[in-house]
C-alpha atoms as a PDB file:
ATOM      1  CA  UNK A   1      44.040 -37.815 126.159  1.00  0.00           C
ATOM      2  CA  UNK A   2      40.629 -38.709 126.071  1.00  0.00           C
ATOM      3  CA  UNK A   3      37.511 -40.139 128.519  1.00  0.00           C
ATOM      4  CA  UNK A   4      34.260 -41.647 127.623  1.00  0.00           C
ATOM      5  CA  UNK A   5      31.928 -42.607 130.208  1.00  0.00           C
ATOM      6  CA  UNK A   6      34.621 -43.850 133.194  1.00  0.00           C
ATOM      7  CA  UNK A   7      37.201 -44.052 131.650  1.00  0.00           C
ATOM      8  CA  UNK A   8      39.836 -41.880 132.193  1.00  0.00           C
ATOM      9  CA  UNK A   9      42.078 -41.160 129.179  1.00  0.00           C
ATOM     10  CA  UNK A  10      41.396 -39.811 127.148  1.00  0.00           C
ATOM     11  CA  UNK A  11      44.098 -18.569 118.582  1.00  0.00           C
ATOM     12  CA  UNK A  12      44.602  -6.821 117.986  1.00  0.00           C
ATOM     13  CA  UNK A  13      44.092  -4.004 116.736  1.00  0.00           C
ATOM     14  CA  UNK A  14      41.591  -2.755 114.107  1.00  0.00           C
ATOM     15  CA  UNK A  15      44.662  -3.614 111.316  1.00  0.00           C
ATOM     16  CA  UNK A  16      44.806  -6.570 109.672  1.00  0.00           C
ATOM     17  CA  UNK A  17      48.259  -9.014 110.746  1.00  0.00           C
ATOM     18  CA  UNK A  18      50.454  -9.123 107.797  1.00  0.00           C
ATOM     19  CA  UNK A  19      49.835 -12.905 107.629  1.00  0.00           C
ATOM     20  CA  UNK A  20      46.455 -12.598 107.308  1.00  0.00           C
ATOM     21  CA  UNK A  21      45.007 -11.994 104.184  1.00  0.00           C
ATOM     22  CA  UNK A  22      41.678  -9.934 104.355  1.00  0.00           C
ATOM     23  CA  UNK A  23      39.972 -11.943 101.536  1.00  0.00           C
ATOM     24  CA  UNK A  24      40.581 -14.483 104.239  1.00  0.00           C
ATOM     25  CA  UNK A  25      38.795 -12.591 107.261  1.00  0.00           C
ATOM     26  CA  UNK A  26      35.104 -12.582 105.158  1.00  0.00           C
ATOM     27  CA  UNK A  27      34.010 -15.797 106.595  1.00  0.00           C
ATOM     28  CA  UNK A  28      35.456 -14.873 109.686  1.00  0.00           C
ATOM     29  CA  UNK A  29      33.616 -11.851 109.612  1.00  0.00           C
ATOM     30  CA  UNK A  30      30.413 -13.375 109.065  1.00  0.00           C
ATOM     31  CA  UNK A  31      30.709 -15.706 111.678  1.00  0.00           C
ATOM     32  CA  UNK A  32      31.736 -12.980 114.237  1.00  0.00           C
ATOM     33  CA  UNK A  33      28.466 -11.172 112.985  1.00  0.00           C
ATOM     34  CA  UNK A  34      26.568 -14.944 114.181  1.00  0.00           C
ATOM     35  CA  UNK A  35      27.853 -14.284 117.504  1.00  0.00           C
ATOM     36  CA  UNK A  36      27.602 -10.564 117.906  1.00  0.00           C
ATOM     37  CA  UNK A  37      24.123 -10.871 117.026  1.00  0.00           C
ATOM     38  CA  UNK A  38      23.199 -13.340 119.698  1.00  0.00           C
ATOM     39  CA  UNK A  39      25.822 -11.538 122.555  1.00  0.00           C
ATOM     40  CA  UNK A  40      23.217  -8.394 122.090  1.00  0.00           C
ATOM     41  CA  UNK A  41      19.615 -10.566 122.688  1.00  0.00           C
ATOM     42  CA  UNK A  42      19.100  -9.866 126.311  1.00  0.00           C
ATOM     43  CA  UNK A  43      16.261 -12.506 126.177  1.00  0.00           C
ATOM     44  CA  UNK A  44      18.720 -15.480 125.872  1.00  0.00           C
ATOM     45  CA  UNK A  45      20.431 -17.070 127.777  1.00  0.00           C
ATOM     46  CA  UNK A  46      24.574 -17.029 127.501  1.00  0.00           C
ATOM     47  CA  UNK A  47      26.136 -20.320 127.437  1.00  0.00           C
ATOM     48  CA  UNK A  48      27.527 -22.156 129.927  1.00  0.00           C
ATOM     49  CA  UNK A  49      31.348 -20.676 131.294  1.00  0.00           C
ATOM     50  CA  UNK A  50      33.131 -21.076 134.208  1.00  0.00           C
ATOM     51  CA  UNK A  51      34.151 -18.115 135.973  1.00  0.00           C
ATOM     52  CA  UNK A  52      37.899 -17.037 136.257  1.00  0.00           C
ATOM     53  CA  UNK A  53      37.648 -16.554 139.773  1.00  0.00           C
ATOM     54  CA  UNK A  54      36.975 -20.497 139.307  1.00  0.00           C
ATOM     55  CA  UNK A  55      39.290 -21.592 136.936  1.00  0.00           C
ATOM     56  CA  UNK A  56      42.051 -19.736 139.453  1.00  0.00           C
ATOM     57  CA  UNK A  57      40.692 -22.094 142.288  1.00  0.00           C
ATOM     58  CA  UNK A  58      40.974 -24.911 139.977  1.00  0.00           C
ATOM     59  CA  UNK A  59      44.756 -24.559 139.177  1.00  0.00           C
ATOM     60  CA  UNK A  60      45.402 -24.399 142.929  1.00  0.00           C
ATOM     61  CA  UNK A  61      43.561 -27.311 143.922  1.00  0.00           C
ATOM     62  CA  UNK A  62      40.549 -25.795 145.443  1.00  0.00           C
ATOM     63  CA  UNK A  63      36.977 -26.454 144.681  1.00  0.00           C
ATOM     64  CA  UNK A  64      35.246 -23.848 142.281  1.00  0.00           C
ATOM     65  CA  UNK A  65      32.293 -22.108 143.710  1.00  0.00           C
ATOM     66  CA  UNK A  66      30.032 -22.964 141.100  1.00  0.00           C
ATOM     67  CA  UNK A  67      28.940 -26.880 141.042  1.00  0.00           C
ATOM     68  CA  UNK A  68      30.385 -28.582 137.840  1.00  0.00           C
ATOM     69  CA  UNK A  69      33.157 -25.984 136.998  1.00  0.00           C
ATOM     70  CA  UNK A  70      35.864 -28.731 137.371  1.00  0.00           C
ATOM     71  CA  UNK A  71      35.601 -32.980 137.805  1.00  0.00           C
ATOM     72  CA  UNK A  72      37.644 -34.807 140.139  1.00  0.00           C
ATOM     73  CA  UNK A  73      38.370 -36.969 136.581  1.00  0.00           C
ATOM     74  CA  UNK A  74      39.818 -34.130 134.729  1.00  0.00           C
ATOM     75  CA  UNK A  75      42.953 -32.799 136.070  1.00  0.00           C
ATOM     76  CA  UNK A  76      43.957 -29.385 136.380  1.00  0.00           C
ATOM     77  CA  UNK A  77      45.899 -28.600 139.671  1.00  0.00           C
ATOM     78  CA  UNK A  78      49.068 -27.166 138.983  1.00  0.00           C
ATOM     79  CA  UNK A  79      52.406 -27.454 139.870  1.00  0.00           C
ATOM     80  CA  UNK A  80      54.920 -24.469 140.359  1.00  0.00           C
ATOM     81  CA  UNK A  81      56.864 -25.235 136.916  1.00  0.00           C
ATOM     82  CA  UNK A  82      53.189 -25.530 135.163  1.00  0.00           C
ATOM     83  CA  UNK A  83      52.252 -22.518 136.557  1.00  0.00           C
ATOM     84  CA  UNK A  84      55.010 -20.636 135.498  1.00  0.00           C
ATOM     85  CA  UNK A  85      53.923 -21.975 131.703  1.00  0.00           C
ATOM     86  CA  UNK A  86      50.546 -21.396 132.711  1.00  0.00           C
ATOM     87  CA  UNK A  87      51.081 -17.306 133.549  1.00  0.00           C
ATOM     88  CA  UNK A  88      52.991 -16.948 130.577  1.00  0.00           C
ATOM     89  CA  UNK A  89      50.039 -18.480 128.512  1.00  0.00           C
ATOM     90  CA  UNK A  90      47.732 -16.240 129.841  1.00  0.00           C
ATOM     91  CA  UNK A  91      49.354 -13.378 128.721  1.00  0.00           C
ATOM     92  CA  UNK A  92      50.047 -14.612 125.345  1.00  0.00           C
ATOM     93  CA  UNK A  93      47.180 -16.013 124.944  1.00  0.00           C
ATOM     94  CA  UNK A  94      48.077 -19.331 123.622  1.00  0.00           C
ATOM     95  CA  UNK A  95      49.800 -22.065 125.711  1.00  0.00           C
ATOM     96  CA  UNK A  96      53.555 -23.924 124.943  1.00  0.00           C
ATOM     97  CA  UNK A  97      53.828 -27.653 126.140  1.00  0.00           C
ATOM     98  CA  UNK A  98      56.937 -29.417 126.408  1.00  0.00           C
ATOM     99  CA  UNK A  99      55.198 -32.945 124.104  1.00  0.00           C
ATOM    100  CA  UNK A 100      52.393 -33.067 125.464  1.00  0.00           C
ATOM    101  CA  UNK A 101      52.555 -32.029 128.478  1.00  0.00           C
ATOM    102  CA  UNK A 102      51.325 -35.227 130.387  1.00  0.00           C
ATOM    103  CA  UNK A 103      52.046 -36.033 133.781  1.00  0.00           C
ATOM    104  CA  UNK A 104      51.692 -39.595 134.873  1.00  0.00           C
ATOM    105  CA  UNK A 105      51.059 -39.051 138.162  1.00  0.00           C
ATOM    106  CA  UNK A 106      47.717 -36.982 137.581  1.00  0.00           C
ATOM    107  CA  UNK A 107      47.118 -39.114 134.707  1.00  0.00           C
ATOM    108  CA  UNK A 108      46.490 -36.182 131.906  1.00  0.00           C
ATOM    109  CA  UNK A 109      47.897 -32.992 131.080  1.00  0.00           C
ATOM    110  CA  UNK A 110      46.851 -30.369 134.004  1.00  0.00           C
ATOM    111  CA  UNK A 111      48.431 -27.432 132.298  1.00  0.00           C
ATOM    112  CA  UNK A 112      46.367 -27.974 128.841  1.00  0.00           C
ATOM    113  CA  UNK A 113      43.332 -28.860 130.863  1.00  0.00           C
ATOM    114  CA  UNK A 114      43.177 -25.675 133.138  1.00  0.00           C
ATOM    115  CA  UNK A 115      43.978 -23.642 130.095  1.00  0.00           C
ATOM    116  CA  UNK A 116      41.229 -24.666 128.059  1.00  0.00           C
ATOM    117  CA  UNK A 117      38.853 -23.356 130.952  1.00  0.00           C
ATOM    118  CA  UNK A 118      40.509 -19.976 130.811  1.00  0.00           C
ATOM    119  CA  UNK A 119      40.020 -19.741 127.462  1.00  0.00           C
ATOM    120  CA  UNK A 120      36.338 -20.777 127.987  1.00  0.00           C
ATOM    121  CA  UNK A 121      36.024 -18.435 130.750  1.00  0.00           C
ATOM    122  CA  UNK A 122      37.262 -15.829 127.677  1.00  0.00           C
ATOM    123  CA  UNK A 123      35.450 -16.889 125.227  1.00  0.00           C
ATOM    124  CA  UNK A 124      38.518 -17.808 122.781  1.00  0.00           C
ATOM    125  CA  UNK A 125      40.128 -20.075 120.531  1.00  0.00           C
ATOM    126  CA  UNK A 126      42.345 -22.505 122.950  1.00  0.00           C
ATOM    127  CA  UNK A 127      45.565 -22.815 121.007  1.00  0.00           C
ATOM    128  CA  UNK A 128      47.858 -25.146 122.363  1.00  0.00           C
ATOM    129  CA  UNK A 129      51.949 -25.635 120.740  1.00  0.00           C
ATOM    130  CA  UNK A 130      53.212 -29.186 121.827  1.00  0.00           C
ATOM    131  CA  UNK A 131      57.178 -28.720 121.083  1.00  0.00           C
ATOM    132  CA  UNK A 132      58.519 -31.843 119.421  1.00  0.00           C
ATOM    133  CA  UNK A 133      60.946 -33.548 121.479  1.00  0.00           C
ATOM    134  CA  UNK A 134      63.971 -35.895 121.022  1.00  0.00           C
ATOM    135  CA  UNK A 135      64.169 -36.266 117.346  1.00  0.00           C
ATOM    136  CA  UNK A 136      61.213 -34.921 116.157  1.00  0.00           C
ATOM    137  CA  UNK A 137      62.192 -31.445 114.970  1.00  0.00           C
ATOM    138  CA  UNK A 138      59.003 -29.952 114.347  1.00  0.00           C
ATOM    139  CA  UNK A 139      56.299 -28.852 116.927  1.00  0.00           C
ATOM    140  CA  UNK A 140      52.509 -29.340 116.431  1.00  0.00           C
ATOM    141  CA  UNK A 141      49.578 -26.117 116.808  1.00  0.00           C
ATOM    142  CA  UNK A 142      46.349 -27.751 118.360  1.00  0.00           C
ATOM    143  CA  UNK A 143      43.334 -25.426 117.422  1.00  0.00           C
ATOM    144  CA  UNK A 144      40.312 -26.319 119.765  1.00  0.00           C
ATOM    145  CA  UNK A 145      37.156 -24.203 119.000  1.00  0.00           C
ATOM    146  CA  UNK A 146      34.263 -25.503 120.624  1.00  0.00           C
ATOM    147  CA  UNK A 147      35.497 -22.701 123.712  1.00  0.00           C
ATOM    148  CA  UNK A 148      34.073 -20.139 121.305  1.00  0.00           C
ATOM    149  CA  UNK A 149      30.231 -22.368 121.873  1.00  0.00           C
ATOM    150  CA  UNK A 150      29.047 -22.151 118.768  1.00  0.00           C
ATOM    151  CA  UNK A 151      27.867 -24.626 116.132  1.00  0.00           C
ATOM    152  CA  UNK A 152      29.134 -22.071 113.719  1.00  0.00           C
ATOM    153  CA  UNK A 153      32.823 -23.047 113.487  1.00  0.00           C
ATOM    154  CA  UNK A 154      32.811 -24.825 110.622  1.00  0.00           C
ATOM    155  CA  UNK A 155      33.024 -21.144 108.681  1.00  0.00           C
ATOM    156  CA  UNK A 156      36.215 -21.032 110.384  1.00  0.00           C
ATOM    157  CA  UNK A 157      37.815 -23.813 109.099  1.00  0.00           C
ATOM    158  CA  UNK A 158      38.994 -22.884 105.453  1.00  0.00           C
ATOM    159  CA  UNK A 159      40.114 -19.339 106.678  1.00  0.00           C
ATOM    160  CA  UNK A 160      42.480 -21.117 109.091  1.00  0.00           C
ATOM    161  CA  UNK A 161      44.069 -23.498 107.076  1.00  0.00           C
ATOM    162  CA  UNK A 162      44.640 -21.045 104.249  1.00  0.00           C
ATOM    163  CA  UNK A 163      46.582 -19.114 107.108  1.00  0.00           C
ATOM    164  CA  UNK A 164      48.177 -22.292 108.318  1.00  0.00           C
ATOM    165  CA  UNK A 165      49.758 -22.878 104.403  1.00  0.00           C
ATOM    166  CA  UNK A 166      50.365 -19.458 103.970  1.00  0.00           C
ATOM    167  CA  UNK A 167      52.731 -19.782 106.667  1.00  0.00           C
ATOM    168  CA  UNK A 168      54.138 -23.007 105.828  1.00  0.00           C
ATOM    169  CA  UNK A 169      52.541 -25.027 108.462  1.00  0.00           C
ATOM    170  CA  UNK A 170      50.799 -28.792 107.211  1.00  0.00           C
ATOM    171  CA  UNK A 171      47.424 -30.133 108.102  1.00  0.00           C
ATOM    172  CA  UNK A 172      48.252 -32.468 110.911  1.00  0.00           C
ATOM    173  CA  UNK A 173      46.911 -36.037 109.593  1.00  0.00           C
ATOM    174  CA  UNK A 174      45.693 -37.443 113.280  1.00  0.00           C
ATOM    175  CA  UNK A 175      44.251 -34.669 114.931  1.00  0.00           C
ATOM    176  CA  UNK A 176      42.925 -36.976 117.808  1.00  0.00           C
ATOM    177  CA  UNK A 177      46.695 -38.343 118.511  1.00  0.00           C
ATOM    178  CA  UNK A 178      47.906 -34.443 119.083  1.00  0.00           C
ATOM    179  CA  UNK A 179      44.510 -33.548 121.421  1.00  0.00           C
ATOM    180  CA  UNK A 180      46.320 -33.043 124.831  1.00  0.00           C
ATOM    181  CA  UNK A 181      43.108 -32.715 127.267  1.00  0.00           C
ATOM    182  CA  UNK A 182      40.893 -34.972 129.329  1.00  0.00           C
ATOM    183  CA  UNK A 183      37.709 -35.302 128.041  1.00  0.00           C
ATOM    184  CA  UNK A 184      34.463 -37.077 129.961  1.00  0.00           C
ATOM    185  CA  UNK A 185      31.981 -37.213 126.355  1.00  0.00           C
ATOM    186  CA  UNK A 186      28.500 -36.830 127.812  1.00  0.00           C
ATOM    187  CA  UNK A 187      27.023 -38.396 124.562  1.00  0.00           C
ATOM    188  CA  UNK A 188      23.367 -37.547 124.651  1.00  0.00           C
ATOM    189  CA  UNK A 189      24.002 -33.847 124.275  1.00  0.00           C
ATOM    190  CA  UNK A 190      27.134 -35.027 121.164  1.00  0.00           C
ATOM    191  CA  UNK A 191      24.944 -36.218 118.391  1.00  0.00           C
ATOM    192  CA  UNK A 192      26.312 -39.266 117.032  1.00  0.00           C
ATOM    193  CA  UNK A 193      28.431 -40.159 120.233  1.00  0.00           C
ATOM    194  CA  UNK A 194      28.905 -43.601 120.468  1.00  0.00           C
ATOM    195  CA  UNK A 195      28.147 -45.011 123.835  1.00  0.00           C
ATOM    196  CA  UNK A 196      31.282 -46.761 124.570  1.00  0.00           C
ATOM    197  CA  UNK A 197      34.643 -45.749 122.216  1.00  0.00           C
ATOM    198  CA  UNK A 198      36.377 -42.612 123.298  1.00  0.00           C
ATOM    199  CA  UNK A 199      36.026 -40.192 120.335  1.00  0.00           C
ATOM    200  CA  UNK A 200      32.205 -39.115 118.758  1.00  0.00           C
ATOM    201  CA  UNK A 201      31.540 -40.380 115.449  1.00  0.00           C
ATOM    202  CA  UNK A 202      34.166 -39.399 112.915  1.00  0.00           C
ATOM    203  CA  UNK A 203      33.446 -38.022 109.742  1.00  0.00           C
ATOM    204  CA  UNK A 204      34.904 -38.907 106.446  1.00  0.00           C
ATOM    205  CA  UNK A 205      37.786 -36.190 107.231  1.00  0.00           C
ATOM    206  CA  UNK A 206      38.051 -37.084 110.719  1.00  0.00           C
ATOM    207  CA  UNK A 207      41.952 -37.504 110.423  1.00  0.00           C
ATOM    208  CA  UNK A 208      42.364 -33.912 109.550  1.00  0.00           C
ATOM    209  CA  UNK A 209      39.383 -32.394 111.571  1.00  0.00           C
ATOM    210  CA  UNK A 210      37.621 -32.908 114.450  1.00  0.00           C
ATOM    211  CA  UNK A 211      34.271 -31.061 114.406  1.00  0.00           C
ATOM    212  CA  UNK A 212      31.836 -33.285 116.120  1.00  0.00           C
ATOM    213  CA  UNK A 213      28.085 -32.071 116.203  1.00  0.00           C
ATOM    214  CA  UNK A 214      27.658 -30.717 119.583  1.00  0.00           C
ATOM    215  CA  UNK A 215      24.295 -30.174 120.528  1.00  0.00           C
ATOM    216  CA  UNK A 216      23.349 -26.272 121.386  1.00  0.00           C
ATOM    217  CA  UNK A 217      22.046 -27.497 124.579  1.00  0.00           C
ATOM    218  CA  UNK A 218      25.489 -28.555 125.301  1.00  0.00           C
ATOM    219  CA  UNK A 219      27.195 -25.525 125.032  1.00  0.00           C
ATOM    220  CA  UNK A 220      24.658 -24.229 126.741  1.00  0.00           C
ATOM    221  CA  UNK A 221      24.882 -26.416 130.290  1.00  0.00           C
ATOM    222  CA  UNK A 222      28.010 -28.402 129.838  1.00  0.00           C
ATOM    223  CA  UNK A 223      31.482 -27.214 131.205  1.00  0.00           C
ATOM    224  CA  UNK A 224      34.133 -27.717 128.812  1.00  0.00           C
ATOM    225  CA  UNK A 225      35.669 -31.222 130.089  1.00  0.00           C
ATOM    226  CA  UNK A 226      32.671 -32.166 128.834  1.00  0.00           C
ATOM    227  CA  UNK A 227      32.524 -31.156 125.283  1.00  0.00           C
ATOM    228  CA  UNK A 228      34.427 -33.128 122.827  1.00  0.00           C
ATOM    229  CA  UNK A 229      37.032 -30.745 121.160  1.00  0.00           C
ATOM    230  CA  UNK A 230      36.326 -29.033 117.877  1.00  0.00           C
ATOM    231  CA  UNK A 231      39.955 -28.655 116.778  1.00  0.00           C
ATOM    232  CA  UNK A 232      42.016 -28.612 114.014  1.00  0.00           C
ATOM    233  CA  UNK A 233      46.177 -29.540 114.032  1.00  0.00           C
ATOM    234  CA  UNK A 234      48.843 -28.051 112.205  1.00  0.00           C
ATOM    235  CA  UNK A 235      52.626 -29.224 112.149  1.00  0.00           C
ATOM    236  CA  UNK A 236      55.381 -26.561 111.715  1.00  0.00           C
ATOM    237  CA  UNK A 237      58.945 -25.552 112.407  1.00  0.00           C
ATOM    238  CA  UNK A 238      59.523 -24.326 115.853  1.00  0.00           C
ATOM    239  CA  UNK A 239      60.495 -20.206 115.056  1.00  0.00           C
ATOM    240  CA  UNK A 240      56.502 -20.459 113.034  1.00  0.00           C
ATOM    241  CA  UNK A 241      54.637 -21.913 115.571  1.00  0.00           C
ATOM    242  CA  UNK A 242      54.286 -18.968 117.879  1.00  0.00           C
ATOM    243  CA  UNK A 243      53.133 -16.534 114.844  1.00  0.00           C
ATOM    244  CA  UNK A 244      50.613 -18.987 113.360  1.00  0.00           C
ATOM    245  CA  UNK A 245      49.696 -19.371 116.907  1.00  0.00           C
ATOM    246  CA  UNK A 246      49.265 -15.670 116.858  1.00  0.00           C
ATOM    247  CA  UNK A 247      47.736 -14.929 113.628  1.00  0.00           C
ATOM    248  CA  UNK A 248      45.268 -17.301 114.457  1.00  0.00           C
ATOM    249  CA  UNK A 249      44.233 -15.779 117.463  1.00  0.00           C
ATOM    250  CA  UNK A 250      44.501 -12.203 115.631  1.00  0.00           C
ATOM    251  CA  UNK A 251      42.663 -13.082 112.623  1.00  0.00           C
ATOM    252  CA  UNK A 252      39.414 -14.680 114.975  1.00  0.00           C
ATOM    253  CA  UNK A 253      39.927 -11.530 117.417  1.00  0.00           C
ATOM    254  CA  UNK A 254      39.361  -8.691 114.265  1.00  0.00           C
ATOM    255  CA  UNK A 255      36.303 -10.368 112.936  1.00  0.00           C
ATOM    256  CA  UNK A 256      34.637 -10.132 116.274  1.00  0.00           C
ATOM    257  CA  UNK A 257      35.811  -6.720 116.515  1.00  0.00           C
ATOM    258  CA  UNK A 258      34.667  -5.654 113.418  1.00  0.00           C
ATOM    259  CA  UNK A 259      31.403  -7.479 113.669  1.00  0.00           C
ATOM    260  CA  UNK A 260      30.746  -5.662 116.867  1.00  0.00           C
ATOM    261  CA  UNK A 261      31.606  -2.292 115.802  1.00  0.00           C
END
């Protein structure tokens, strides 16, 4: 569900997880190393998060105390069945729809939208399982990285997908049909963003990835409903979808670990 302009639609331990390979974790590695290094410049500035004290005010209906946080556009109070999901999510670390979790009434998905600014607020991978439903047996693992705020993640592509097959999950081949957040593009800071369409620029690959050049500037002032995601999809068999899900998450989480040691 995405927004352009006005309109409004719009991945513990030091040990390696058995389903990750650690030929696989090199690029990871070096990419954790990117972002170690520029966590321990003092000099710079951090980029642009919301708060979790926020995000908590956000998913009650409340306004966040710090200007921006959330968008009366983008969705994300709560109700008490979402929250339930939502509490859950937080301590797993990855988030289970039910579809895609869309509720007419607030016109987007307030569960997938409040989630993706607590995993900003974190600084993680937003992963995001939309369960098939009626006769579509198989459930679909959303992996948005632009909440890690780098321009780096392109490193993390191959690693992912090679633990994505490994596991028997398939590239998903409309990633942009599977994206279950509200999105308001602010195109100057998306380089290529076209002024009125929904989605930035796609690249030759664009029905298998989205990685749309975000602008460091934008990661540096924008809140999240405002970046376009930088996700990949995979589409898997319900008892895989949580352990991808979590040897995603594990994989990304070691690297950073390691690079910080």
């Amino acid at each position: 569900m995405w927004a352009a302009g006005h309109s409004k639609h719009l991945l513990h331990g030091s040990r390696c997880s058995p389903a990750v390979p650690a030929c696989l974790l090199l690029p990871l590695f070096r990419y954790s190393q990117l972002q170690a290094r520029a966590s321990k410049s003092a000099s710079e500035p951090g980029p642009w998060r919301p708060s979790l004290q926020d995000v908590e005010k956000l998913s009650k209906g409340d306004a966040a105390k710090k200007r921006g946080t959330g968008s009366r556009q983008v969705p994300h109070r709560l109700n008490t069945d979402e929250r339930k999901l939502y509490d859950l999510a937080k301590e797993k670390k990855f988030l289970t729809l039910k579809g895609s979790g869309y509720r007419k009434e607030r016109k987007g998905s307030p569960l997938a939208n409040i989630f993706r600014q607590w995993c900003d607020a974190n600084g993680q991978p937003c992963i995001v399982i939309q369960q098939g439903t009626g006769n579509d047996p198989l459930d679909t693992l959303v992996l948005d990285l632009v909440t890690l705020r780098t321009q780096d993640v392109g490193q993390l592509q191959s690693p992912c997908k090679e633990i994505a097959a490994r596991m028997g999950a398939i590239v998903a081949e409309d990633v942009s049909s599977v994206i279950p957040f509200t999105i308001i593009v602010q195109s100057p800071h998306v380089e290529d963003a076209p002024e009125e369409t929904s989605l930035p620029k796609q690249s030759p690959n664009a029905d298998v990835d989205h990685m749309p050049d975000i602008s460091e500037e934008a990661f540096e002032e924008l809140p999240v409903w405002s970046l376009p995601p930088q996700a990949m999809a995979f589409t898997c068999q319900r008892s895989t979808a949580k352990q991808l899900a979590a040897a995603l998450l594990d994989a990304i989480q070691q690297a950073s670990k390691q690079a910080q040691a």
